[in-house]
Structures are given as structure tokens and as C-alpha cells.
C-alpha atoms as a PDB file:
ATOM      1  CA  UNK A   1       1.059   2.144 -19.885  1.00  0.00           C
ATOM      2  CA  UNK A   2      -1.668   4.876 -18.671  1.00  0.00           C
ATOM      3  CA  UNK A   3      -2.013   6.239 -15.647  1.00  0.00           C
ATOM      4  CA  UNK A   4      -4.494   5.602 -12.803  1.00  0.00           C
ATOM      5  CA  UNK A   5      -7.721   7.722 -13.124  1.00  0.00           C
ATOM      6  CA  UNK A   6      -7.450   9.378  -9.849  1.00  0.00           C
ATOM      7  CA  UNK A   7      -3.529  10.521 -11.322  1.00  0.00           C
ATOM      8  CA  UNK A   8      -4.522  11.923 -13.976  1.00  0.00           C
ATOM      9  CA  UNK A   9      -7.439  13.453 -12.929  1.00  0.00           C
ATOM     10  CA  UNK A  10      -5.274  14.982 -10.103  1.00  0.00           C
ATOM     11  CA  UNK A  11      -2.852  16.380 -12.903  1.00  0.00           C
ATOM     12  CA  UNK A  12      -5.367  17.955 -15.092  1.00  0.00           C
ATOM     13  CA  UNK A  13      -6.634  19.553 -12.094  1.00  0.00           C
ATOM     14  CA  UNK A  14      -3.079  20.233 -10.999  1.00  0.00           C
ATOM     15  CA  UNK A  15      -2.301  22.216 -14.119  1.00  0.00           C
ATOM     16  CA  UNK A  16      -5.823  24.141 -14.656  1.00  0.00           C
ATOM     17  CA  UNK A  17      -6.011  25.306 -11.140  1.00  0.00           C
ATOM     18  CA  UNK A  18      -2.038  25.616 -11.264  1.00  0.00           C
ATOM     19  CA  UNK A  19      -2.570  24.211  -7.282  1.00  0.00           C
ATOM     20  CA  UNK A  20       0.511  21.547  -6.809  1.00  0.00           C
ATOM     21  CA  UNK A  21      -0.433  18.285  -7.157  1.00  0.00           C
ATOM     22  CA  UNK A  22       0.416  16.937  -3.352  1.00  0.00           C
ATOM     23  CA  UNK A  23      -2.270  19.611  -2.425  1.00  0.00           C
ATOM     24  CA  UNK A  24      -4.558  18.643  -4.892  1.00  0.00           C
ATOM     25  CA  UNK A  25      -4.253  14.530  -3.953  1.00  0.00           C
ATOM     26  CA  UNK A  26      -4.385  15.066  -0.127  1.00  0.00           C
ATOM     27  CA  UNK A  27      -7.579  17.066  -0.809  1.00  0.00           C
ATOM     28  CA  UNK A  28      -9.200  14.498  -2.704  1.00  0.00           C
ATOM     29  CA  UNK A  29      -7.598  12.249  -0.413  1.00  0.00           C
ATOM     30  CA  UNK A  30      -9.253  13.490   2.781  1.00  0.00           C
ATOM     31  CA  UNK A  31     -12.731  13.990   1.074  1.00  0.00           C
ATOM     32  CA  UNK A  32     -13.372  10.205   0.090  1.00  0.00           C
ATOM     33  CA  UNK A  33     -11.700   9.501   3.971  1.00  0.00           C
ATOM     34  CA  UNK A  34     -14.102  10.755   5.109  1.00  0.00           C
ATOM     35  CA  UNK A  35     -17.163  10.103   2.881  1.00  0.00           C
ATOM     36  CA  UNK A  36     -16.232   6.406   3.948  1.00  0.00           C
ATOM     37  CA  UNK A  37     -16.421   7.677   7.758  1.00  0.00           C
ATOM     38  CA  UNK A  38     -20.076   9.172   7.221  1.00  0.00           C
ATOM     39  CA  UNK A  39     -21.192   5.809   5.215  1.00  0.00           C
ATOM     40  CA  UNK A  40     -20.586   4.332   9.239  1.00  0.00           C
ATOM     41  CA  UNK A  41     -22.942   6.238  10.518  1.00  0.00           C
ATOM     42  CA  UNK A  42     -25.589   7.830   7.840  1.00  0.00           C
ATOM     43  CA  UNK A  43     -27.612   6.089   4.953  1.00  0.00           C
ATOM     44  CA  UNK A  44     -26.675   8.865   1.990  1.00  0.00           C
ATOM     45  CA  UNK A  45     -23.953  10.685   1.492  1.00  0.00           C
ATOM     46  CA  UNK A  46     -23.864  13.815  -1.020  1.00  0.00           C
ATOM     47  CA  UNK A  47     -20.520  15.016  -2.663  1.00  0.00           C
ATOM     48  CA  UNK A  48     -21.219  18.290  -3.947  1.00  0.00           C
ATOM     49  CA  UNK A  49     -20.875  18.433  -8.372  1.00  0.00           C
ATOM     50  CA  UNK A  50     -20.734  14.375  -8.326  1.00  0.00           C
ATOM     51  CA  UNK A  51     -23.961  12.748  -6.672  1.00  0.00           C
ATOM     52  CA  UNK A  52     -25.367  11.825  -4.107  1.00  0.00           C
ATOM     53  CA  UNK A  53     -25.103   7.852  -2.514  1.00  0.00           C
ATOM     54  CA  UNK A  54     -27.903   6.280  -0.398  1.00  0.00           C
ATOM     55  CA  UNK A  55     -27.372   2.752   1.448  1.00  0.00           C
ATOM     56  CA  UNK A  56     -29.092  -0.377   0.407  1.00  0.00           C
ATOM     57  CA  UNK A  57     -30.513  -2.543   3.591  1.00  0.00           C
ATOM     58  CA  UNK A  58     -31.217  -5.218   1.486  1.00  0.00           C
ATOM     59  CA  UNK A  59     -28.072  -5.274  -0.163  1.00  0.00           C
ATOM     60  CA  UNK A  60     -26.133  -4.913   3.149  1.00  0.00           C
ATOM     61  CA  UNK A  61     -27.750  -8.105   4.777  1.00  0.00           C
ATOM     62  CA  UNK A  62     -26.903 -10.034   1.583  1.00  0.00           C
ATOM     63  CA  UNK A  63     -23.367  -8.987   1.939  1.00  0.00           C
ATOM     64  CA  UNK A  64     -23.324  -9.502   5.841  1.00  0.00           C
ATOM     65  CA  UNK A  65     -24.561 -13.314   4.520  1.00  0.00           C
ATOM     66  CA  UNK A  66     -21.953 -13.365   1.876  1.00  0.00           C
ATOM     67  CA  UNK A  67     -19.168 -12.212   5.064  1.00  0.00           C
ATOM     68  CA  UNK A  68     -20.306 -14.579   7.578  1.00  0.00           C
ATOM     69  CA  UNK A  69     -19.648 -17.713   5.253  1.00  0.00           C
ATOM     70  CA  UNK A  70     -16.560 -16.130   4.037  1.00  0.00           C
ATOM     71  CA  UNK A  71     -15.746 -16.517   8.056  1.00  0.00           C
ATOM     72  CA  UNK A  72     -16.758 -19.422   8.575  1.00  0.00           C
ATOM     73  CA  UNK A  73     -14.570 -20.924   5.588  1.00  0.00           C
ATOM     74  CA  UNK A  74     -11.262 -19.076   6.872  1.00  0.00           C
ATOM     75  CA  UNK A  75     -12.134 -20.102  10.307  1.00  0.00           C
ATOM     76  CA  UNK A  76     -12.158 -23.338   8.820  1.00  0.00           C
ATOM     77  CA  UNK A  77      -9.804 -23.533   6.809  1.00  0.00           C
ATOM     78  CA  UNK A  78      -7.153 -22.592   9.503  1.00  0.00           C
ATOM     79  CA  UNK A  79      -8.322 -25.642  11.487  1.00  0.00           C
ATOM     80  CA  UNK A  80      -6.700 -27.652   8.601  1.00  0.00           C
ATOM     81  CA  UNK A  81      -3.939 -25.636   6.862  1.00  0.00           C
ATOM     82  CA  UNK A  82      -0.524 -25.969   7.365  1.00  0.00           C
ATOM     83  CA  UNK A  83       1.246 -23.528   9.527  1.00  0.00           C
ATOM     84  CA  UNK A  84       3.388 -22.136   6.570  1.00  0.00           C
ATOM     85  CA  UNK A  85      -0.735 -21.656   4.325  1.00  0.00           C
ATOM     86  CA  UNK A  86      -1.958 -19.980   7.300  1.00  0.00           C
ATOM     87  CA  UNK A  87      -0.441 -16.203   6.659  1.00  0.00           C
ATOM     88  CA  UNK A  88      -2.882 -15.649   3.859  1.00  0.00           C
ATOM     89  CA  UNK A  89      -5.878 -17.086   5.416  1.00  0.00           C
ATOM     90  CA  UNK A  90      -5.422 -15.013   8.320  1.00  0.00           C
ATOM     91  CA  UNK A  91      -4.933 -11.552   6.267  1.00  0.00           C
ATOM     92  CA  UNK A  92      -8.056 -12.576   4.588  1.00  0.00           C
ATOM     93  CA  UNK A  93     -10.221 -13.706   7.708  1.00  0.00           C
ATOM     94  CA  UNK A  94      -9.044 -10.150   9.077  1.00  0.00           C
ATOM     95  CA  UNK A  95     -10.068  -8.359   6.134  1.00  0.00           C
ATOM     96  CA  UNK A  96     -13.594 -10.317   6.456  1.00  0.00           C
ATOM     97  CA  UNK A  97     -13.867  -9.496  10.353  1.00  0.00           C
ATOM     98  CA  UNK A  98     -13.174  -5.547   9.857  1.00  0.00           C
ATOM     99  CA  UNK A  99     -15.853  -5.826   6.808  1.00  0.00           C
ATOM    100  CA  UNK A 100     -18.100  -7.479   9.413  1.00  0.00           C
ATOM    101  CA  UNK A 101     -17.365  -4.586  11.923  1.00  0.00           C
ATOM    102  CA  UNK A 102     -17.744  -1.859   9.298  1.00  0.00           C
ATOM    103  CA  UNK A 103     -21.289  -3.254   8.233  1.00  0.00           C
ATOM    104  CA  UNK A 104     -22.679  -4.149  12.027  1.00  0.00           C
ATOM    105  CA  UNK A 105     -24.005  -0.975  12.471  1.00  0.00           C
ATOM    106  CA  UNK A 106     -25.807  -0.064   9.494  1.00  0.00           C
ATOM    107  CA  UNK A 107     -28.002  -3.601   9.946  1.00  0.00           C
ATOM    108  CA  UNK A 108     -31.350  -3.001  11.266  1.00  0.00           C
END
């Protein structure tokens, strides 16, 4: 079985830079962190040698529509599940609600 991309990207990089790999994967780690932090709050993001990422309004208030039925199904749903269904429901009406947070205040 192969390896993830980001792996073996990390070892390649690993071995030509002779840098260890932790270093090299808490790097990489910290850069995308933090490219997702800047998405919050600006509409482009540049990462120097790979591109550069601008935000889609349009897109983003399809996806808000797309998360705000995707609530209202969960919410729903939970009305009429049995306790023992719930656990999954709620994971995924959390993971909707953060979505919904993360998006907010991009919307114009």
C-alpha cells in the first residue's frame, strides 16, 4: 500500500534537505494551520512557490444553503431518533454548526 502524499512528500524533502522529518511535518503542519486561519478573515491567500487562493462569494452562499438544510435535517432527525442513533447525528450536526461558524463571516 502507498503512502499518503503529504508522507512522502515530507520524506523526499526529509532526505534532500537532510532536515528530520518531525521538523519538516510540523513546518508544513503550521503553514496550512494557519493558511486556514487567514481564509477567516481575508478573501486570497498566497503560499509562496504553490499559488495563490481567492474566495468565491457565490460559492460560499451556496454552501451556507447547502449547511443550513444539512441543520435543519440533523435537527430533525434528533427529534425522531432513538437515543442509542443519536451519537452520530450529533457529531455530524456539530461538524455542520462549526462549518456554519467558520463561513458566517466571510458572507456579505
Amino acid at each position: 500500500m502507498s503512502m499518503p502524499l503529504k508522507e512522502h512528500l515530507i520524506k523526499k524533502l526529509s532526505l534532500k534537505l537532510n532536515i528530520s522529518e518531525k521538523i519538516i511535518g510540523t513546518v508544513i503542519t503550521d503553514q496550512f494551520t494557519e493558511a486556514f486561519r487567514a481564509t477567516s478573515t481575508h478573501n486570497s491567500i498566497e503560499l509562496s512557490g504553490f499559488g495563490k487562493f481567492v474566495f468565491n462569494q457565490k460559492k460560499a452562499h451556496q454552501q451556507m444553503v447547502k449547511y443550513q438544510e444539512q441543520k435543519a435535517v440533523y435537527e430533525n432527525a434528533l427529534l425522531v431518533l432513538p437515543d442509542e442513533e443519536k451519537k452520530n447525528t450529533v457529531l455530524r450536526l456539530n461538524t455542520v454548526l462549526k462549518n456554519i461558524e467558520h463561513l458566517k463571516p466571510k458572507l456579505k
